[in-house]
Protein backbone atom coordinates (compact mmCIF):
# COMPACT_ATOMS: atom_id res chain seq x y z
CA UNK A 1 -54.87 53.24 -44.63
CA UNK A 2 -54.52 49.17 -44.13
CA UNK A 3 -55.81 48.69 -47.65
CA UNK A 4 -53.12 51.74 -49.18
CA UNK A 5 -50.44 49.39 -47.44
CA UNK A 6 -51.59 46.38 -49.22
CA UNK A 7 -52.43 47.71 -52.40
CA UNK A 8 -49.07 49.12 -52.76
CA UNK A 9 -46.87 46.14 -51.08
CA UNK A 10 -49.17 43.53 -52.50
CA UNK A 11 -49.72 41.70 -49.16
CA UNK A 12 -53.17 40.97 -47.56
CA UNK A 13 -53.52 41.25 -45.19
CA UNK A 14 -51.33 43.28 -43.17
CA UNK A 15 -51.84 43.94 -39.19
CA UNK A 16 -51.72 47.43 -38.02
CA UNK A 17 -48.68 46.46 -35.77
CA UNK A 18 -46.34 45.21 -39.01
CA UNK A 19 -43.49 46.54 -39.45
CA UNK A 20 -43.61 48.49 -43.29
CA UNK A 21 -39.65 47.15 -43.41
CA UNK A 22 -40.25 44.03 -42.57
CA UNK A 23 -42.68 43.49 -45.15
CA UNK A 24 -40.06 44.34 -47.94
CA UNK A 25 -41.16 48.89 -48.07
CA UNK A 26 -38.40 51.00 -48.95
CA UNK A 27 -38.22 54.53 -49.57
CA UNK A 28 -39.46 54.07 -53.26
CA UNK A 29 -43.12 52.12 -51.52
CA UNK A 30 -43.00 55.09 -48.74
CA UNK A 31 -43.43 57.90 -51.66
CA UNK A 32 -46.33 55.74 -53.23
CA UNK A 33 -48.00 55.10 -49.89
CA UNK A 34 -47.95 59.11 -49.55
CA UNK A 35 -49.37 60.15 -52.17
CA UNK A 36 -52.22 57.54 -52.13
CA UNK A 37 -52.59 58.99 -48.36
CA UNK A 38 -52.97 62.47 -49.44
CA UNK A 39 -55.27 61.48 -52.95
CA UNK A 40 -57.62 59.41 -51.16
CA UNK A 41 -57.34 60.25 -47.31
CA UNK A 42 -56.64 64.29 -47.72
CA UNK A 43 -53.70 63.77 -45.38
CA UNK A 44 -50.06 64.60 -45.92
CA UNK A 45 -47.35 62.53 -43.95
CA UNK A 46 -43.92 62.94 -44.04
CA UNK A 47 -41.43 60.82 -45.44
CA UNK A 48 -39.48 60.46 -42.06
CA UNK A 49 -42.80 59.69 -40.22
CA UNK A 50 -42.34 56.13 -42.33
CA UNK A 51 -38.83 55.86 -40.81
CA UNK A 52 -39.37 56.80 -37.24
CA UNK A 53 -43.14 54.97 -37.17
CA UNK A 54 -42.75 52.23 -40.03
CA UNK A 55 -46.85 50.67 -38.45
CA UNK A 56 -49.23 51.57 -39.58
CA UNK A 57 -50.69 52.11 -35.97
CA UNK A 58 -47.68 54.06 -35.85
CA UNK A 59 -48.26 56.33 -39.01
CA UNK A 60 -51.94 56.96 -37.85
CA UNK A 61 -50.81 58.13 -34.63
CA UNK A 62 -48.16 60.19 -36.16
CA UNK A 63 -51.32 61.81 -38.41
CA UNK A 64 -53.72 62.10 -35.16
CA UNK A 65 -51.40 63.98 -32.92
CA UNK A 66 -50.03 66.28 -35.97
């Protein structure tokens, strides 16, 4: 997931405790970040997960616990 992150916002590298807003993601980066996620990780995340968990320790948690 770190390497969808800095693919997409063109940053390396990028802790897992950065905030995705912070680091200049809006909702346009979010939408790119999920469907990398779900082509190349099989996962699906919600838009709002981005919002309410904007880490990406935060997102993986969010994915872990469903």
């Amino acid at each position: 997931m770190r390497r969808i992150w800095e693919e997409v916002l063109g940053i390396s590298p990028i802790a897992t405790d950065d905030d995705l807003f912070d680091l200049g993601g809006h909702s346009l980066t979010i939408t790119q970040i999920i469907a990398r996620m779900r082509k190349r990780l099989g996962v699906e995340v919600p838009l709002d997960v981005f919002f309410d968990e904007p880490t990406i320790a935060g997102v993986v948690d969010a994915v872990r616990n469903g």
